[in-house]
PDB file of N, CA and C in Angstrom:
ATOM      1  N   UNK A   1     -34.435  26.381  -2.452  1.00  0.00           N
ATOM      2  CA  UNK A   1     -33.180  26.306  -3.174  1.00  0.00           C
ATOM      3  C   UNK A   1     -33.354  25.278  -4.289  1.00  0.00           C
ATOM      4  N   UNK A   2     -32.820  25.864  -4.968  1.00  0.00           N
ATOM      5  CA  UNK A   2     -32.976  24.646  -6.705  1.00  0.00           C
ATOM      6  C   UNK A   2     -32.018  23.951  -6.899  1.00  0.00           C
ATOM      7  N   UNK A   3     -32.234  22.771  -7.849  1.00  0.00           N
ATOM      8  CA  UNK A   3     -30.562  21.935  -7.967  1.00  0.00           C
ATOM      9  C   UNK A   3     -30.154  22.862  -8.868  1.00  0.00           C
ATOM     10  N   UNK A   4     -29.105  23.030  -7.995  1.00  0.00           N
ATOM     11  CA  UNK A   4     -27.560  23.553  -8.707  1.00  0.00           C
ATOM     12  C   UNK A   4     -27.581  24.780  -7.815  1.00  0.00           C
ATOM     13  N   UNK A   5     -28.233  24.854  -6.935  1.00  0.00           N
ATOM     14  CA  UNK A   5     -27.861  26.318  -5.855  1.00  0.00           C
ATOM     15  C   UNK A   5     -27.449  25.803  -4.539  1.00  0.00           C
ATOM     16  N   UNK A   6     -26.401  26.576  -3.846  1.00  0.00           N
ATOM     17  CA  UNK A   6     -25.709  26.415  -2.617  1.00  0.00           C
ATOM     18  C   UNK A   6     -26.322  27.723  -2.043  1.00  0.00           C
ATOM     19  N   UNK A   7     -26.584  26.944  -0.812  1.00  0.00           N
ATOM     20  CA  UNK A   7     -27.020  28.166   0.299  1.00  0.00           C
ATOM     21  C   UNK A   7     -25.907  28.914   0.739  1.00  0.00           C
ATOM     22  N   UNK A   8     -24.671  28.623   0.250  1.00  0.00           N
ATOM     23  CA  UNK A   8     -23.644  29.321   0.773  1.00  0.00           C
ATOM     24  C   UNK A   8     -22.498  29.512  -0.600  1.00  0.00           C
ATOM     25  N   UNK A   9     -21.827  30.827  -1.496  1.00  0.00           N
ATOM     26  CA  UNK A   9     -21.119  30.784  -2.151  1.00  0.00           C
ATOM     27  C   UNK A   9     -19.493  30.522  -1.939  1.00  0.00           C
ATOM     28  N   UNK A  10     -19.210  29.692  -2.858  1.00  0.00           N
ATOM     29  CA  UNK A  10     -17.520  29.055  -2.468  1.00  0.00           C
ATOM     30  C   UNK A  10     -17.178  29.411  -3.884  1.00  0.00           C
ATOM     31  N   UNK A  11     -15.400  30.132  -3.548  1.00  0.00           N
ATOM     32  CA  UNK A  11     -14.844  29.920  -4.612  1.00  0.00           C
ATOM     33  C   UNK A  11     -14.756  28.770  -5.685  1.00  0.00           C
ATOM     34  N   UNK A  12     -14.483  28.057  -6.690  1.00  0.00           N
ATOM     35  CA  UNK A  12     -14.486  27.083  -7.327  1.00  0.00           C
ATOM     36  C   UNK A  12     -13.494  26.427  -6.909  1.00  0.00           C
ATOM     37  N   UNK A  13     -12.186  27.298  -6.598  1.00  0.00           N
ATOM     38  CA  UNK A  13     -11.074  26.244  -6.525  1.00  0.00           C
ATOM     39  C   UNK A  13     -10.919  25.507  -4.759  1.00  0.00           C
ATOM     40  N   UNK A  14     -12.001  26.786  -4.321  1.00  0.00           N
ATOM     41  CA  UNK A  14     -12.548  25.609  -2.758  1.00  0.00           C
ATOM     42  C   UNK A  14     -13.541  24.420  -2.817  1.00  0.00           C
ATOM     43  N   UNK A  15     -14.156  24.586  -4.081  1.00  0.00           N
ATOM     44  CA  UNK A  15     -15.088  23.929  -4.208  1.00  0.00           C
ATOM     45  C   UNK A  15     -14.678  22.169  -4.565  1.00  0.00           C
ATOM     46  N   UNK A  16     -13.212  22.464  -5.515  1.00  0.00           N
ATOM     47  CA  UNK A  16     -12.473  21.870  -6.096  1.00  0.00           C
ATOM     48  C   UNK A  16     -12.027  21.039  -4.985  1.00  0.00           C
ATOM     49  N   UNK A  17     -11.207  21.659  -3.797  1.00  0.00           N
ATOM     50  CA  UNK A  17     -10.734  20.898  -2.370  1.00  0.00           C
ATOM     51  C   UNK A  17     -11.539  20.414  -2.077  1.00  0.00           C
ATOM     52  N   UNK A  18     -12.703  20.701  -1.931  1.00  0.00           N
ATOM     53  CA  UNK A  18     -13.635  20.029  -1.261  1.00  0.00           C
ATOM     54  C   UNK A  18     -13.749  18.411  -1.419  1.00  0.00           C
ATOM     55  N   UNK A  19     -14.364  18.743  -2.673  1.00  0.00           N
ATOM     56  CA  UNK A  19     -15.087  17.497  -3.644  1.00  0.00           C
ATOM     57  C   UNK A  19     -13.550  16.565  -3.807  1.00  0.00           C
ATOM     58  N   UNK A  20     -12.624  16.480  -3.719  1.00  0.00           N
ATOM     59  CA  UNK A  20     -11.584  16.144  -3.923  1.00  0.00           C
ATOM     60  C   UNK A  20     -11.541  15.569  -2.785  1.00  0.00           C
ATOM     61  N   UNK A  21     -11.444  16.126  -1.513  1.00  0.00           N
ATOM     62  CA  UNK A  21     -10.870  15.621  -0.108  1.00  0.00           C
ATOM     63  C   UNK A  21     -11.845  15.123   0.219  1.00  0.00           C
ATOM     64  N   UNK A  22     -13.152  15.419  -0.110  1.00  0.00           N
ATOM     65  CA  UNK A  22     -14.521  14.321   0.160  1.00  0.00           C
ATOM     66  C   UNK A  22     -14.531  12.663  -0.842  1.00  0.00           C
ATOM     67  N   UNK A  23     -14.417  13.290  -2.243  1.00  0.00           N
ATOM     68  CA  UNK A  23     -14.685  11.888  -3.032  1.00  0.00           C
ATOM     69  C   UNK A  23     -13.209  10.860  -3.468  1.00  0.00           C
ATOM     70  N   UNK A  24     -12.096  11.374  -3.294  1.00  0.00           N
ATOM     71  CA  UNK A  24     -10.990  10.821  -3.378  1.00  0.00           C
ATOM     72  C   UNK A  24     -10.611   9.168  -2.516  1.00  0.00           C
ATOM     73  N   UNK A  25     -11.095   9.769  -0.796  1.00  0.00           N
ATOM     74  CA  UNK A  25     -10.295   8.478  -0.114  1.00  0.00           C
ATOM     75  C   UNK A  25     -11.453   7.828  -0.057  1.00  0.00           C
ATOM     76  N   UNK A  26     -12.516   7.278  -0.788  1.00  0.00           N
ATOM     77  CA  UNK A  26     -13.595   6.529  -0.939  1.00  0.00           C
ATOM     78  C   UNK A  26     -12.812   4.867  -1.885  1.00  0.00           C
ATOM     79  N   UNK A  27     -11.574   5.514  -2.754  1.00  0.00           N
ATOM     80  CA  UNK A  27     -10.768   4.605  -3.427  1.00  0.00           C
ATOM     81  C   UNK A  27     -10.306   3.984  -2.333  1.00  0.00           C
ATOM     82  N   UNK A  28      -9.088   4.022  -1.958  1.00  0.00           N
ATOM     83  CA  UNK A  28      -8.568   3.653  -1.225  1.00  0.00           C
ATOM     84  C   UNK A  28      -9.012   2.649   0.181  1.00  0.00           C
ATOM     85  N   UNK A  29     -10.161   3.477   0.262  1.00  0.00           N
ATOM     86  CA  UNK A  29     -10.665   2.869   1.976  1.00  0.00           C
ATOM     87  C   UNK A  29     -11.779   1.685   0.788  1.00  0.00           C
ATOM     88  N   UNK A  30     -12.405   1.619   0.262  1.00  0.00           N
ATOM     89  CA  UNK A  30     -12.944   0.531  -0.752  1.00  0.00           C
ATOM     90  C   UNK A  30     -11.846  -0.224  -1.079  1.00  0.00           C
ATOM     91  N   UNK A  31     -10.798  -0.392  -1.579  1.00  0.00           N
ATOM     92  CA  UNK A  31      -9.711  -1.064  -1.929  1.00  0.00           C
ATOM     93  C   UNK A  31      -9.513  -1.905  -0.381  1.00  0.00           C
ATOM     94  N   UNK A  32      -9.000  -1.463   0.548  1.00  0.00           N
ATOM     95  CA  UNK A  32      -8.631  -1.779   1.597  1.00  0.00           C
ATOM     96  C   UNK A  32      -9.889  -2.736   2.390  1.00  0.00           C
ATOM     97  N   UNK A  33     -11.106  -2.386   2.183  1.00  0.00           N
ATOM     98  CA  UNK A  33     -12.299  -3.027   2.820  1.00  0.00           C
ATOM     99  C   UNK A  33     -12.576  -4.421   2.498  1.00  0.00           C
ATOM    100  N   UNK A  34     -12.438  -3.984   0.942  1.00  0.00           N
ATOM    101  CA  UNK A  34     -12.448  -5.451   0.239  1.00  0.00           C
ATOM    102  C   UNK A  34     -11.510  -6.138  -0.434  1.00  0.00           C
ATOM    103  N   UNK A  35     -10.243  -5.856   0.207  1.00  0.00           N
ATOM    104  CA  UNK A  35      -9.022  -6.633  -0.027  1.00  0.00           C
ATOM    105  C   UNK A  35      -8.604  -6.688  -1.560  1.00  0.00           C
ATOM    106  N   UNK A  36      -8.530  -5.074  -2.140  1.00  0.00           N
ATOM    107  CA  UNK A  36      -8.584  -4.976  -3.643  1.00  0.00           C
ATOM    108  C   UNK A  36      -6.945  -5.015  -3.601  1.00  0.00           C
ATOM    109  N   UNK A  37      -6.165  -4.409  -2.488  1.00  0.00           N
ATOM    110  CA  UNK A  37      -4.667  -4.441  -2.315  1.00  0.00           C
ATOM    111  C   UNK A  37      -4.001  -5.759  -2.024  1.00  0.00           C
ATOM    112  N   UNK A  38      -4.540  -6.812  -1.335  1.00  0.00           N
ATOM    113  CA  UNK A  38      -4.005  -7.780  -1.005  1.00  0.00           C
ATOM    114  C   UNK A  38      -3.103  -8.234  -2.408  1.00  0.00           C
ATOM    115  N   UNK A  39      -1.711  -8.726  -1.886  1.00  0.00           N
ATOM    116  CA  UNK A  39      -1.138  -9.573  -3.132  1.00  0.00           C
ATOM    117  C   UNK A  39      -0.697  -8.089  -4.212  1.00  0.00           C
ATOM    118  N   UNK A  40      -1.348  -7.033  -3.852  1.00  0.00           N
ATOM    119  CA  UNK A  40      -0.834  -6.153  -5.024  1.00  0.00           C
ATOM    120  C   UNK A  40      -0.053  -5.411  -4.680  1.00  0.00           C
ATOM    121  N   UNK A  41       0.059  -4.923  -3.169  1.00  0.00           N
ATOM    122  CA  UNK A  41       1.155  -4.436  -2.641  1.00  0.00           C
ATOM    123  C   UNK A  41       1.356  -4.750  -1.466  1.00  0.00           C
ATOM    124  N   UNK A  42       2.976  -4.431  -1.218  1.00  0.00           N
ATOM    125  CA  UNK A  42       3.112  -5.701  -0.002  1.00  0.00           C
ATOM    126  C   UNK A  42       3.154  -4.523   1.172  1.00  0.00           C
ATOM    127  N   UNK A  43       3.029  -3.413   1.224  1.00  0.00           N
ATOM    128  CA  UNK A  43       2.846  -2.229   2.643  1.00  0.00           C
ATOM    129  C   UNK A  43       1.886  -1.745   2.094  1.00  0.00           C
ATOM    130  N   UNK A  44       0.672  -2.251   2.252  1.00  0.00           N
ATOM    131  CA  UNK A  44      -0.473  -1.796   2.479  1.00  0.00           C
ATOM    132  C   UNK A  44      -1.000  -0.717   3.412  1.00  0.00           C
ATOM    133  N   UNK A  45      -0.785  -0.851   4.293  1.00  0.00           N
ATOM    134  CA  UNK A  45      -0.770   0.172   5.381  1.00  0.00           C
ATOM    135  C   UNK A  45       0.405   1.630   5.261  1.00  0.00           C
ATOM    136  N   UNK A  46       1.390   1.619   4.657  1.00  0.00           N
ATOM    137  CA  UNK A  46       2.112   2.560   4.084  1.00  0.00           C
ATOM    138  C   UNK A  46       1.651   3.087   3.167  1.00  0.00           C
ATOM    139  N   UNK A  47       0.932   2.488   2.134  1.00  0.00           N
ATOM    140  CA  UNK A  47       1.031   3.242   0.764  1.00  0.00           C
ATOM    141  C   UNK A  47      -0.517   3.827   1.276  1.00  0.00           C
ATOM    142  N   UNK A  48      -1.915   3.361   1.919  1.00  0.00           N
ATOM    143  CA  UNK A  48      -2.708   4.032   2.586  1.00  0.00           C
ATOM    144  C   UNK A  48      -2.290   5.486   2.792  1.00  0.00           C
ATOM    145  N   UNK A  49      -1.388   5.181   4.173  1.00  0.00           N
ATOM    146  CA  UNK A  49      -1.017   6.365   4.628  1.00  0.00           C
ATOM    147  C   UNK A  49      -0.601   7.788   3.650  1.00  0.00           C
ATOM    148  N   UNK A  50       0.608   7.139   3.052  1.00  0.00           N
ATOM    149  CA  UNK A  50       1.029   8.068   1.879  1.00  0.00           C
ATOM    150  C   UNK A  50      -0.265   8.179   1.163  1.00  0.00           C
ATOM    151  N   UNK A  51      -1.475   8.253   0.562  1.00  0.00           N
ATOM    152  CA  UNK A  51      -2.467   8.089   0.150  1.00  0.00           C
ATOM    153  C   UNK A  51      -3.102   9.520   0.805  1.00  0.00           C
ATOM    154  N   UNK A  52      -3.307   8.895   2.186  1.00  0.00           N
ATOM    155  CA  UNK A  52      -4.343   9.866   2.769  1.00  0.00           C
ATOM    156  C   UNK A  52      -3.277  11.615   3.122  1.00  0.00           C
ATOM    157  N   UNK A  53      -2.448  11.179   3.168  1.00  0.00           N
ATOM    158  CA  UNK A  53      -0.996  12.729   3.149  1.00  0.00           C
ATOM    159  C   UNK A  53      -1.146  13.349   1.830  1.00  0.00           C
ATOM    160  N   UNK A  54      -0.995  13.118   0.943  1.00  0.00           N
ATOM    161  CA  UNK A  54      -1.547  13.323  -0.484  1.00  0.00           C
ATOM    162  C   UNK A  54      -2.446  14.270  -0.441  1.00  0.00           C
ATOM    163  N   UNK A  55      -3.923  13.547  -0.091  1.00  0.00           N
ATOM    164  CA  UNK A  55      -5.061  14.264  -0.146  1.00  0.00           C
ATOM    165  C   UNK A  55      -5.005  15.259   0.689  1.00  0.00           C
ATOM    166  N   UNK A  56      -4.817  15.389   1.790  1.00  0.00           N
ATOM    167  CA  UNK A  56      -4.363  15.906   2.924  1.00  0.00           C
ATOM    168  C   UNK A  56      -3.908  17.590   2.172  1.00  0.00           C
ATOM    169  N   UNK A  57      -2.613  17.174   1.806  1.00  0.00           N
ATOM    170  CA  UNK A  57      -1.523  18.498   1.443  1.00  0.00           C
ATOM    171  C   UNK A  57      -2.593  18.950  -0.034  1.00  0.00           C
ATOM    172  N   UNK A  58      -3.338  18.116  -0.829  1.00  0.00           N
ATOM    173  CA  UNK A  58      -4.068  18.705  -1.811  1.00  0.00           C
ATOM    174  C   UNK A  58      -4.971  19.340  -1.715  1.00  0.00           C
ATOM    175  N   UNK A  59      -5.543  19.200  -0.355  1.00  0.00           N
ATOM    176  CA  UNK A  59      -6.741  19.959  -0.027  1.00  0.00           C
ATOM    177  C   UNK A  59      -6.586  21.144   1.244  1.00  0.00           C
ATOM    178  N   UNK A  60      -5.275  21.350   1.356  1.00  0.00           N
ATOM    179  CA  UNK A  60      -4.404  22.119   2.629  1.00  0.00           C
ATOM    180  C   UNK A  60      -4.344  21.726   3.725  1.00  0.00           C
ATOM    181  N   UNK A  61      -4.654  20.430   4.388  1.00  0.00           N
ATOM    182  CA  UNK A  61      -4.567  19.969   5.728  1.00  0.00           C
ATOM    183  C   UNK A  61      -3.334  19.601   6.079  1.00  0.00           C
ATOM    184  N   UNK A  62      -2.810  19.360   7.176  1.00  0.00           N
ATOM    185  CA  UNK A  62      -1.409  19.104   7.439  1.00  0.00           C
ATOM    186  C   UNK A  62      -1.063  17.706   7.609  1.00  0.00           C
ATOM    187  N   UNK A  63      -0.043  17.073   7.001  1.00  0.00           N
ATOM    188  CA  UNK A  63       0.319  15.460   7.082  1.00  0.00           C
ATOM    189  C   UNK A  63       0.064  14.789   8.215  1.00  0.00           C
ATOM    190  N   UNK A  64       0.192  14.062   8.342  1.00  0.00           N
ATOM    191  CA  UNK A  64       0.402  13.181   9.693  1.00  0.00           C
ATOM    192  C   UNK A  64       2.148  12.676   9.247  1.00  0.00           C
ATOM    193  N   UNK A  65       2.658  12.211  10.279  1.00  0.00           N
ATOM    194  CA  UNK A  65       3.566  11.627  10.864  1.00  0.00           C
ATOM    195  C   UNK A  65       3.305  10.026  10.743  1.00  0.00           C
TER     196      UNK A  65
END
């Protein structure tokens, strides 16, 4: 297989979810690791959450609670 070939064909706009629900919460969980939120928002742990629901419903998975 060569770069730029998938052993398996995906629509683009799955391809799109993908790469999205893979490279997205890399922000967030980096922010949070190294205390990029501290002092910048005061529910840290909320706005996470709402964060990862986001990605979640953008890539079709179902929210959490």
């Amino acid at each position: 297989m060569g770069l730029g070939q998938r052993a398996v064909e995906f629509a683009e706009e799955v391809l799109d979810r993908v790469f999205v629900g893979w490279t997205q919460p890399f922000g967030p969980v980096t922010f949070e690791i190294f205390g990029r939120l501290d002092g910048t928002i005061d529910a840290v742990a909320d706005y996470f959450h709402h964060h990862m629901n986001l990605m979640a419903d953008l890539v079709g998975l179902p929210a959490t609670d």
